[in-house]
PDB file of N, CA and C in Angstrom:
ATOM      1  N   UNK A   1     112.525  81.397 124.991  1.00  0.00           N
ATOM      2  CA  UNK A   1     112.956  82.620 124.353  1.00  0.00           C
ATOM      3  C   UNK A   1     114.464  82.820 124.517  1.00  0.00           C
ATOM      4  N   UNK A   2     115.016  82.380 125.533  1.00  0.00           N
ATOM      5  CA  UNK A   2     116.648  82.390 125.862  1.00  0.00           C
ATOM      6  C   UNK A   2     117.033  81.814 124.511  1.00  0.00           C
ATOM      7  N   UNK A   3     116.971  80.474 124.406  1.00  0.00           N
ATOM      8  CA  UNK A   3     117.789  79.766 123.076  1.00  0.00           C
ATOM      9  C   UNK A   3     117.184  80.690 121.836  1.00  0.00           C
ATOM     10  N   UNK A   4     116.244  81.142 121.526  1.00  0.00           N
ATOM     11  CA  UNK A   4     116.278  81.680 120.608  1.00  0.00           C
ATOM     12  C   UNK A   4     117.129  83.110 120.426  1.00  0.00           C
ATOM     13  N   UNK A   5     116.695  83.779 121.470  1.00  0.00           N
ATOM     14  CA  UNK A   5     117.606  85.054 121.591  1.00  0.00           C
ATOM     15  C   UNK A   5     119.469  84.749 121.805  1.00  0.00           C
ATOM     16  N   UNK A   6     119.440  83.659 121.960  1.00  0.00           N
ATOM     17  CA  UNK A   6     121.222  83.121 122.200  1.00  0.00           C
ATOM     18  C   UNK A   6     121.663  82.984 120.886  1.00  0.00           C
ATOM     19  N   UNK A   7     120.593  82.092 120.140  1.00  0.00           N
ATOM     20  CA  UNK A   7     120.841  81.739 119.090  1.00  0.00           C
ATOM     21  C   UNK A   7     120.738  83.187 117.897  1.00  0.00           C
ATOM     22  N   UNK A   8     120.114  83.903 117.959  1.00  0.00           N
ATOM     23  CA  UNK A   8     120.621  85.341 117.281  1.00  0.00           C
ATOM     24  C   UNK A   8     121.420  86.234 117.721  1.00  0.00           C
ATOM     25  N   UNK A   9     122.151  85.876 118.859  1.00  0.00           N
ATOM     26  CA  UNK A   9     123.121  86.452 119.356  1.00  0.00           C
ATOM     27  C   UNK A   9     124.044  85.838 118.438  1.00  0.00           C
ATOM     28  N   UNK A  10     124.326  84.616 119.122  1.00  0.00           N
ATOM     29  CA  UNK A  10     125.744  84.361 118.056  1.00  0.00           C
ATOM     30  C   UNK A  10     125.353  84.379 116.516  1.00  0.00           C
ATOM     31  N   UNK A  11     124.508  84.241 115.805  1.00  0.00           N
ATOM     32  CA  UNK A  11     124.617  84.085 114.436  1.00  0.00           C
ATOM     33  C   UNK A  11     124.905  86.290 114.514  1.00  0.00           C
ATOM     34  N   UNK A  12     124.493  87.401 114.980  1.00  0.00           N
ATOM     35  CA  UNK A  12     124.758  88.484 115.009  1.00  0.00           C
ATOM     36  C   UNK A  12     126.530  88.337 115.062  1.00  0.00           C
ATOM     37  N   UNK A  13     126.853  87.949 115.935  1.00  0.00           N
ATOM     38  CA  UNK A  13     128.823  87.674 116.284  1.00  0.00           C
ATOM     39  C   UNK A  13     129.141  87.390 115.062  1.00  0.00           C
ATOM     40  N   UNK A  14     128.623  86.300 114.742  1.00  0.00           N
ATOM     41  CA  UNK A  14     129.275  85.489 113.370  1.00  0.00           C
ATOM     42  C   UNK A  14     129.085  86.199 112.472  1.00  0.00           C
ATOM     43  N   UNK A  15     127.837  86.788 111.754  1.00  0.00           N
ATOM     44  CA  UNK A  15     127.781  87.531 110.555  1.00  0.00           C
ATOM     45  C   UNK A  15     128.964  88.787 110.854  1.00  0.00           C
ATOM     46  N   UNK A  16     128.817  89.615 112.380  1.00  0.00           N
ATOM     47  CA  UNK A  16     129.664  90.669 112.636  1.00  0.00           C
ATOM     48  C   UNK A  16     130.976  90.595 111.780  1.00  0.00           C
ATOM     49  N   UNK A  17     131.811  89.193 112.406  1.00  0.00           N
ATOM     50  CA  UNK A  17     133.000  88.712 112.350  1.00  0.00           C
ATOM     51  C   UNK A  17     133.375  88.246 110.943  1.00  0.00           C
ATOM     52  N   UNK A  18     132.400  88.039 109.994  1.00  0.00           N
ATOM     53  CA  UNK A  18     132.498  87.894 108.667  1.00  0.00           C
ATOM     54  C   UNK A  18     132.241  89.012 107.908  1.00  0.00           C
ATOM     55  N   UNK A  19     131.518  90.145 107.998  1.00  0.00           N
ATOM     56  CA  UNK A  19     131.351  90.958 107.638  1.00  0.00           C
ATOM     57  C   UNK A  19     132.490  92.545 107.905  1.00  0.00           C
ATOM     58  N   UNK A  20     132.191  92.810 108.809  1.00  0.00           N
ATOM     59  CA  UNK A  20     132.835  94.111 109.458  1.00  0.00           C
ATOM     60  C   UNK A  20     134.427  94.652 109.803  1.00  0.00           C
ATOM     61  N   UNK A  21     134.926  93.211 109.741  1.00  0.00           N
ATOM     62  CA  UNK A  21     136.566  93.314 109.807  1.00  0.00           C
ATOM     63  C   UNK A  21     136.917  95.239 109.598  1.00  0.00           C
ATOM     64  N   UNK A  22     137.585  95.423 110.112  1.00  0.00           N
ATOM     65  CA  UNK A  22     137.537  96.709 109.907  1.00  0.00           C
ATOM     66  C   UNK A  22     136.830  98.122 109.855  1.00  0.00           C
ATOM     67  N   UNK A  23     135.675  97.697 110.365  1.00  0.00           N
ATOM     68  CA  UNK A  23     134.688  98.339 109.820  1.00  0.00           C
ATOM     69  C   UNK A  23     133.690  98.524 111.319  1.00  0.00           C
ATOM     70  N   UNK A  24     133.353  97.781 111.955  1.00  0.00           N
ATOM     71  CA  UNK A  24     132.861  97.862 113.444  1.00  0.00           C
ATOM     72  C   UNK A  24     133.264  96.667 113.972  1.00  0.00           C
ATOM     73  N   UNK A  25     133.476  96.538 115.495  1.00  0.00           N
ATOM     74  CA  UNK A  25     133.963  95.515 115.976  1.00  0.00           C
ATOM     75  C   UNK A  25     132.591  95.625 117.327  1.00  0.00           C
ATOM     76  N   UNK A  26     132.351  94.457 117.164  1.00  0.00           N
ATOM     77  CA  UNK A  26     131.200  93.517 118.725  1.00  0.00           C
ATOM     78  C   UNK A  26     131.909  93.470 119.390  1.00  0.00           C
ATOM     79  N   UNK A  27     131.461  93.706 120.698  1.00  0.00           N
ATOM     80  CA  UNK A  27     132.319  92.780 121.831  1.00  0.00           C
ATOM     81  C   UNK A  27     131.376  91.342 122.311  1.00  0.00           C
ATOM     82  N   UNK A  28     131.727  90.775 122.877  1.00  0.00           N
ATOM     83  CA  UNK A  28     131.222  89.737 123.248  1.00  0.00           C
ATOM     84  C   UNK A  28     129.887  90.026 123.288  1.00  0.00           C
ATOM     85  N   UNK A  29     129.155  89.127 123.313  1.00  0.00           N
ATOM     86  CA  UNK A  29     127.535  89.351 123.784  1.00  0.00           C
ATOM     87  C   UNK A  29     127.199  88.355 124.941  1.00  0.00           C
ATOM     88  N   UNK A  30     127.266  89.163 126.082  1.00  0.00           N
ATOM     89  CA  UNK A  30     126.967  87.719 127.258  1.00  0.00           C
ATOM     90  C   UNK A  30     125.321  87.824 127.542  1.00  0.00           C
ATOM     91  N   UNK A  31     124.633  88.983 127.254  1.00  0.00           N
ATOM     92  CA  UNK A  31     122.883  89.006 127.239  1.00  0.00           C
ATOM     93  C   UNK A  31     122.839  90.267 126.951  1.00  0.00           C
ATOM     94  N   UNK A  32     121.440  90.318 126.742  1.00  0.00           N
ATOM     95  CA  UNK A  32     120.502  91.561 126.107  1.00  0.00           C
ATOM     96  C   UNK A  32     120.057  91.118 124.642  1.00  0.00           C
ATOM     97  N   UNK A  33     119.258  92.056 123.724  1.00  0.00           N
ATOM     98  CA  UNK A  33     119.075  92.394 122.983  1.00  0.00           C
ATOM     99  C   UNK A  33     119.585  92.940 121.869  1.00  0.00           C
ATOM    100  N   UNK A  34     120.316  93.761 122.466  1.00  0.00           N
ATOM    101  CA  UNK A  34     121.268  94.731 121.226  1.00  0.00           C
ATOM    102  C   UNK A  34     122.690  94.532 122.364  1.00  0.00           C
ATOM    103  N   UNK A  35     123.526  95.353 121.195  1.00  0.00           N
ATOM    104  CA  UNK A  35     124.933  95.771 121.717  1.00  0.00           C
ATOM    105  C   UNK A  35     125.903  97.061 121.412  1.00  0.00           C
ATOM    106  N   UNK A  36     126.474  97.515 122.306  1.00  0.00           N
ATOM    107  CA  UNK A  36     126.980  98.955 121.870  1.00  0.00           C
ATOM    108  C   UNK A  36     128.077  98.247 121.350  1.00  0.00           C
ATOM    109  N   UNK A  37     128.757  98.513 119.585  1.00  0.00           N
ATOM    110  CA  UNK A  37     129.708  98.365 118.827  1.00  0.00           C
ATOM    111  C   UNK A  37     130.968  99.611 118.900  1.00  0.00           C
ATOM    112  N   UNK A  38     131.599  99.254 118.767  1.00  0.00           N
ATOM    113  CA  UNK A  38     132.746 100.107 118.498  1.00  0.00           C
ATOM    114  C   UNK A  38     132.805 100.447 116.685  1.00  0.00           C
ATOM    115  N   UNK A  39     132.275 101.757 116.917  1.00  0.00           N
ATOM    116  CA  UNK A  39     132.540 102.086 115.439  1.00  0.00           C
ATOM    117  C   UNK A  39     133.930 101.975 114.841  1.00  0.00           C
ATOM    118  N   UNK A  40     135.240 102.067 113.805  1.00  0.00           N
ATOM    119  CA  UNK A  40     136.220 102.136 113.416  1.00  0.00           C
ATOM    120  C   UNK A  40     136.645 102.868 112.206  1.00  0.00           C
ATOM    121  N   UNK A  41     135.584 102.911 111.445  1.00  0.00           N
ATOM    122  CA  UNK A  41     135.985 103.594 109.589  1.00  0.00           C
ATOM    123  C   UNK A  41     135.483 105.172 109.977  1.00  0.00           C
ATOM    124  N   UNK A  42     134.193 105.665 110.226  1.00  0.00           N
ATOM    125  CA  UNK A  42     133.360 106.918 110.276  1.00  0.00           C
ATOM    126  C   UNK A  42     133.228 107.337 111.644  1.00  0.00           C
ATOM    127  N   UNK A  43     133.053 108.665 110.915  1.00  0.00           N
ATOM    128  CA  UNK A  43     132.336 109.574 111.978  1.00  0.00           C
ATOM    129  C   UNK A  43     131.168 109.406 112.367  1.00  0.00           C
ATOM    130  N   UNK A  44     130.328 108.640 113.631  1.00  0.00           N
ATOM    131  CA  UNK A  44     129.388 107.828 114.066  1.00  0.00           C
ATOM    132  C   UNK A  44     128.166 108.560 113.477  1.00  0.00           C
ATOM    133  N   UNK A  45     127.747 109.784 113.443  1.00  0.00           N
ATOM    134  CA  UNK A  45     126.781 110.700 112.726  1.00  0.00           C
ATOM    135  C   UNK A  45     126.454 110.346 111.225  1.00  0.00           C
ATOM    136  N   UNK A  46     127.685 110.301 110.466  1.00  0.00           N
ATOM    137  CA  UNK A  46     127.382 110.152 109.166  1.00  0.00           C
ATOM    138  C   UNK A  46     127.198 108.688 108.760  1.00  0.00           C
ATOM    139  N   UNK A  47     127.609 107.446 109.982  1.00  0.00           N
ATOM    140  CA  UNK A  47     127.265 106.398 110.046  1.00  0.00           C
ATOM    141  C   UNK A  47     125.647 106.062 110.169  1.00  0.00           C
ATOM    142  N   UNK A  48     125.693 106.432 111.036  1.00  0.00           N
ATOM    143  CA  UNK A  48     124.412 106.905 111.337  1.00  0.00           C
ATOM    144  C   UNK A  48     123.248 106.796 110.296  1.00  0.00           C
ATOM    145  N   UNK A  49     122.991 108.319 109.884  1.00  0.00           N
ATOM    146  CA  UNK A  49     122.735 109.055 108.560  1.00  0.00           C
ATOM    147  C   UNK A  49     122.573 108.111 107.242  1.00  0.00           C
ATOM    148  N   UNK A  50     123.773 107.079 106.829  1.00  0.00           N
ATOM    149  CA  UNK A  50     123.650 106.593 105.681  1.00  0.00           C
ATOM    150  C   UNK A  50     123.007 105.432 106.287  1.00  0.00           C
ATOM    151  N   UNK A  51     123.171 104.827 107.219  1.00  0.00           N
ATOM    152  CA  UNK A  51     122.383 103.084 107.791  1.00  0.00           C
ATOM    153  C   UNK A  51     120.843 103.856 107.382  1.00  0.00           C
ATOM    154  N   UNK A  52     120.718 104.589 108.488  1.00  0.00           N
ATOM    155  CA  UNK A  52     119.035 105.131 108.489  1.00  0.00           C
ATOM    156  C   UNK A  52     118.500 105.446 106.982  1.00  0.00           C
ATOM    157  N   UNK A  53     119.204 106.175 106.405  1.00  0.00           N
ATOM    158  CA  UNK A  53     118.761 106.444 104.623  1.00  0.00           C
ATOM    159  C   UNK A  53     118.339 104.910 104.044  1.00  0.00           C
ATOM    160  N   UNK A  54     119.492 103.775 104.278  1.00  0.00           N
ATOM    161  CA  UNK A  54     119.160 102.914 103.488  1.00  0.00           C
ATOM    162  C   UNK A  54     118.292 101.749 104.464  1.00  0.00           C
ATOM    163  N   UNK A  55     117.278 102.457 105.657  1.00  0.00           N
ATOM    164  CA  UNK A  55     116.463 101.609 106.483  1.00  0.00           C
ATOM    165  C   UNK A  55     116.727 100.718 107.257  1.00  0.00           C
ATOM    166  N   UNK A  56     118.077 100.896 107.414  1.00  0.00           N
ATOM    167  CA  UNK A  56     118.820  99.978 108.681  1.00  0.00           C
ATOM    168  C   UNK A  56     118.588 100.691 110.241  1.00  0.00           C
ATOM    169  N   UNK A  57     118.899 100.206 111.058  1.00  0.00           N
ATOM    170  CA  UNK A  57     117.673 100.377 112.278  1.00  0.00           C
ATOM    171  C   UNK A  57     119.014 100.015 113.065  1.00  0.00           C
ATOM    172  N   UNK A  58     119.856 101.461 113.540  1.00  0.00           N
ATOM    173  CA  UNK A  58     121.117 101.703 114.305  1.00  0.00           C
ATOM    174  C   UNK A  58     121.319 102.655 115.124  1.00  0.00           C
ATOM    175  N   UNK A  59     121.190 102.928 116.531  1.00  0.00           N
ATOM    176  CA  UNK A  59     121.727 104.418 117.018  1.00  0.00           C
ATOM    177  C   UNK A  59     122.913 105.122 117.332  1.00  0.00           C
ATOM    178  N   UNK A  60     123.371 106.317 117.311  1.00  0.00           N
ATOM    179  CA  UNK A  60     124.497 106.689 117.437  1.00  0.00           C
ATOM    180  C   UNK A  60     124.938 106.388 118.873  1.00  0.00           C
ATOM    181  N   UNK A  61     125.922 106.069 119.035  1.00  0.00           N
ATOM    182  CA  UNK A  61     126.058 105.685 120.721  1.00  0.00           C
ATOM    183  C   UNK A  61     126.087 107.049 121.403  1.00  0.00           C
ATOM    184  N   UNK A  62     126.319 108.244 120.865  1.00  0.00           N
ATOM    185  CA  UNK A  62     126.028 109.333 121.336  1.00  0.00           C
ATOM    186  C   UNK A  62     124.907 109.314 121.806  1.00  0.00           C
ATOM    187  N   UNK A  63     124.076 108.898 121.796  1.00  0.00           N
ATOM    188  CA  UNK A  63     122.468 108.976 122.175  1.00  0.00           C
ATOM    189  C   UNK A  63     122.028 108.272 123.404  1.00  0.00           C
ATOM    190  N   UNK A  64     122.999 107.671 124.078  1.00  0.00           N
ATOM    191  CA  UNK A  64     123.385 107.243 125.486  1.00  0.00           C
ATOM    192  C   UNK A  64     124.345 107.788 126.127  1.00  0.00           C
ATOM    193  N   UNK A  65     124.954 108.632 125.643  1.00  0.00           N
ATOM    194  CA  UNK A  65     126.217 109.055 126.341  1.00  0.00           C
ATOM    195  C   UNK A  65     126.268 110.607 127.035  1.00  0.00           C
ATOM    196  N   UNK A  66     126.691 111.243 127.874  1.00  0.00           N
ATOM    197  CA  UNK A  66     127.206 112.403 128.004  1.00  0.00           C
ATOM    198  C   UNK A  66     128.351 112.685 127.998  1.00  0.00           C
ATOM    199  N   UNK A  67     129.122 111.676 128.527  1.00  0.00           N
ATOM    200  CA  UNK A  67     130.488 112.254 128.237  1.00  0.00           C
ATOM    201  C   UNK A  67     131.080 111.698 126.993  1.00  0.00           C
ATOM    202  N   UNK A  68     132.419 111.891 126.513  1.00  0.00           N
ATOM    203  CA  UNK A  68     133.266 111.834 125.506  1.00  0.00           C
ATOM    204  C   UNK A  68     133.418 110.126 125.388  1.00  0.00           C
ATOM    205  N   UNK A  69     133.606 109.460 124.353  1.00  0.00           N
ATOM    206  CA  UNK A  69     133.718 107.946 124.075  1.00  0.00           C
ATOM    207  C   UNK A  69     133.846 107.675 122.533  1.00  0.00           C
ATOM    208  N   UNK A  70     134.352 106.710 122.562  1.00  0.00           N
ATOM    209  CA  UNK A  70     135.123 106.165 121.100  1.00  0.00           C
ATOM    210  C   UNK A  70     133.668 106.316 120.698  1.00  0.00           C
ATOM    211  N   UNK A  71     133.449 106.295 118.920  1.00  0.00           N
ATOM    212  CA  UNK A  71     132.243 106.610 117.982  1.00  0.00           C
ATOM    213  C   UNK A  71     131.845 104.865 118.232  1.00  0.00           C
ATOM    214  N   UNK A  72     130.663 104.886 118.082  1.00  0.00           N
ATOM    215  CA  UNK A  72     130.168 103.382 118.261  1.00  0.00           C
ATOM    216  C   UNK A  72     128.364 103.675 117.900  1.00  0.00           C
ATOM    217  N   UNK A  73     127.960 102.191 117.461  1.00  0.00           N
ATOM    218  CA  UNK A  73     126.524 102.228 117.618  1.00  0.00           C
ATOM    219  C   UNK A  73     125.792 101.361 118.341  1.00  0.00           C
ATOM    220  N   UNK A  74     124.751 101.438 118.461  1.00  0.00           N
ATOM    221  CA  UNK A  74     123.850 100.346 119.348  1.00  0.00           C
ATOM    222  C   UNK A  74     123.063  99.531 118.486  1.00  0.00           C
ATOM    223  N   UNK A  75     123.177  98.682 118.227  1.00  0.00           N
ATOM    224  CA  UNK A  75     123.032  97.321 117.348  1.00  0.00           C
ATOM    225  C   UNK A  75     121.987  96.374 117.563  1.00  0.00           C
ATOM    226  N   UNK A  76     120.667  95.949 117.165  1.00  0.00           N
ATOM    227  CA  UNK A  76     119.869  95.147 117.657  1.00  0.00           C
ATOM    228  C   UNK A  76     119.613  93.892 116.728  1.00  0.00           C
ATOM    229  N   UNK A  77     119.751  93.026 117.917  1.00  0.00           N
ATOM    230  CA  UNK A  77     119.576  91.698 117.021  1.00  0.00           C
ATOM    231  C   UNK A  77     118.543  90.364 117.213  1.00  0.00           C
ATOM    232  N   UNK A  78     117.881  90.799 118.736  1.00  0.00           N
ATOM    233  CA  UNK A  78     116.737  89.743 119.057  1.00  0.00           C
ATOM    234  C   UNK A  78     115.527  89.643 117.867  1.00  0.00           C
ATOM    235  N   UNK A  79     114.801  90.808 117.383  1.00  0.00           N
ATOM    236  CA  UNK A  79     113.871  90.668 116.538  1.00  0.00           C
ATOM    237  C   UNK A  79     114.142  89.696 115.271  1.00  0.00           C
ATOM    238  N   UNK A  80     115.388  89.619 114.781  1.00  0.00           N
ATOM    239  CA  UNK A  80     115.595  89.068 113.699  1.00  0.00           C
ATOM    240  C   UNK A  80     115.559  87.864 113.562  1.00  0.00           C
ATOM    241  N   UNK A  81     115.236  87.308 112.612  1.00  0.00           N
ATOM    242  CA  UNK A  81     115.907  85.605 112.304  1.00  0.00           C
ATOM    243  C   UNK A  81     117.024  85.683 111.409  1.00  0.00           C
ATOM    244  N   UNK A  82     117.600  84.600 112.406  1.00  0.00           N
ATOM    245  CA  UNK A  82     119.674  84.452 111.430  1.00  0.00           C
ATOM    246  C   UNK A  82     119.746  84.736 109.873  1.00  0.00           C
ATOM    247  N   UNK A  83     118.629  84.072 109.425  1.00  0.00           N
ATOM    248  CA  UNK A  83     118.923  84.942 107.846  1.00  0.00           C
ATOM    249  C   UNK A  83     118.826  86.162 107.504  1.00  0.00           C
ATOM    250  N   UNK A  84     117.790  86.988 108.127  1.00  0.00           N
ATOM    251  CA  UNK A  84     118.207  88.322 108.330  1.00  0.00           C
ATOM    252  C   UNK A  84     119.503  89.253 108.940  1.00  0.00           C
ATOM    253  N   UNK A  85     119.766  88.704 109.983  1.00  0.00           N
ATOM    254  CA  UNK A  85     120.739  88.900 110.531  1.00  0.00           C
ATOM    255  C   UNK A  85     122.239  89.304 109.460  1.00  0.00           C
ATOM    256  N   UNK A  86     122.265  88.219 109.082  1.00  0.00           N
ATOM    257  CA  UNK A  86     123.523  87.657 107.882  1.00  0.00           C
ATOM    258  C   UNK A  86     122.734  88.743 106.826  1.00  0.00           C
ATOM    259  N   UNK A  87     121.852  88.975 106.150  1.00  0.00           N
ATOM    260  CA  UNK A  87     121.615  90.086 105.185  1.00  0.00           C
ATOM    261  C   UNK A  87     122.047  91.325 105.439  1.00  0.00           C
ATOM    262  N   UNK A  88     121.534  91.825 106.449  1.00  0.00           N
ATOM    263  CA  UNK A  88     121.644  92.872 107.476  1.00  0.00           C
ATOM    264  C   UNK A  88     123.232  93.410 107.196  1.00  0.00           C
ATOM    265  N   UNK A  89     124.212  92.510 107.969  1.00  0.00           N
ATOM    266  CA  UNK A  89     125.630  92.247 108.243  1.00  0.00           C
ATOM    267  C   UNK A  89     125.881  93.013 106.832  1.00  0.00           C
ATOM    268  N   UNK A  90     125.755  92.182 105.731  1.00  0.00           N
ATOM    269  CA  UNK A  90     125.977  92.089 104.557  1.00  0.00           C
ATOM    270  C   UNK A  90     125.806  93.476 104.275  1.00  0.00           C
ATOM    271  N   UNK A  91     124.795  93.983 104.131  1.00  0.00           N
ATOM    272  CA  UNK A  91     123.973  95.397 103.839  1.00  0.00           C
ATOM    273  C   UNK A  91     124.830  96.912 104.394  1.00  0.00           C
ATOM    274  N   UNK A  92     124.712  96.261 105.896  1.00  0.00           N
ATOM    275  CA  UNK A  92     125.776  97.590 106.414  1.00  0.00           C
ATOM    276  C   UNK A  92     127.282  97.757 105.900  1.00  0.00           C
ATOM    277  N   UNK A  93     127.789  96.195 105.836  1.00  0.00           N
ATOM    278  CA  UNK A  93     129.107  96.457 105.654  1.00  0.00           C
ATOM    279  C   UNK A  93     129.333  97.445 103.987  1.00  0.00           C
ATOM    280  N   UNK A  94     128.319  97.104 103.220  1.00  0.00           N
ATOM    281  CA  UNK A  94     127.836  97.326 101.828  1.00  0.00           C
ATOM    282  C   UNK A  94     128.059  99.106 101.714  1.00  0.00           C
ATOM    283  N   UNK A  95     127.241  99.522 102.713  1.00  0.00           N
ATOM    284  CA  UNK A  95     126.898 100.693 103.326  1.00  0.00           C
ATOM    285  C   UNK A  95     128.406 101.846 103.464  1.00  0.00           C
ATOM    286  N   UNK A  96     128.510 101.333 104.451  1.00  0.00           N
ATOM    287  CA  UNK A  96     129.963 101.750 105.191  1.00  0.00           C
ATOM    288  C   UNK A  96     131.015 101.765 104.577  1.00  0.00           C
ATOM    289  N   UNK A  97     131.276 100.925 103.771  1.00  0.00           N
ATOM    290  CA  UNK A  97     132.032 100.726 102.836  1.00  0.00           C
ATOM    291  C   UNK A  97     132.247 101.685 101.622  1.00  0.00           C
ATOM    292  N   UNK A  98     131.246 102.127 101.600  1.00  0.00           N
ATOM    293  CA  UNK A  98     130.766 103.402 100.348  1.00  0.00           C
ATOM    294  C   UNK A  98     130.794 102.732  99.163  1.00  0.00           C
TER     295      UNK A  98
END
């Protein structure tokens, strides 16, 4: 399960890094499942709001937080297979983008 979950880790980086330029930035992924992103274009709420409308599956990083922190979301990428992944990428940036 490691190589597989490694292996949708980086194809998640890669689609990120082709997709999002501007738009959310990953940080590294050294393990887990998901990852808290650094939001960059929106206000993390209305980010939020439009992913969930169009069935994308994202939380506000507010939803871990109490105190004050850059807008960001929590990002999951083990369930997927890399071609999803890369759709996904595709979809949000689609999204966000307006």
């Amino acid at each position: 399960m490691r190589k597989i979950y490694a292996a949708r880790a980086d194809a998640f980086a890669e689609a990120a890094h082709k997709h999002w330029q501007g738009l959310i930035e990953v940080p590294e992924i050294r393990a887990g499942m998901d990852i808290a992103c650094h939001l960059q274009v929106e206000n993390e709420q209305e980010a939020f709001a439009r992913l969930q409308a169009a069935g994308i599956d994202a939380l506000p990083l507010a939803s871990y937080c109490v105190e004050a922190r850059p807008p960001g979301l929590v990002m999951g990428f083990a369930p997927y297979e890399e071609r999803a992944i890369e759709d996904a990428a595709r979809a949000v940036a689609h999204i966000l983008r307006g």
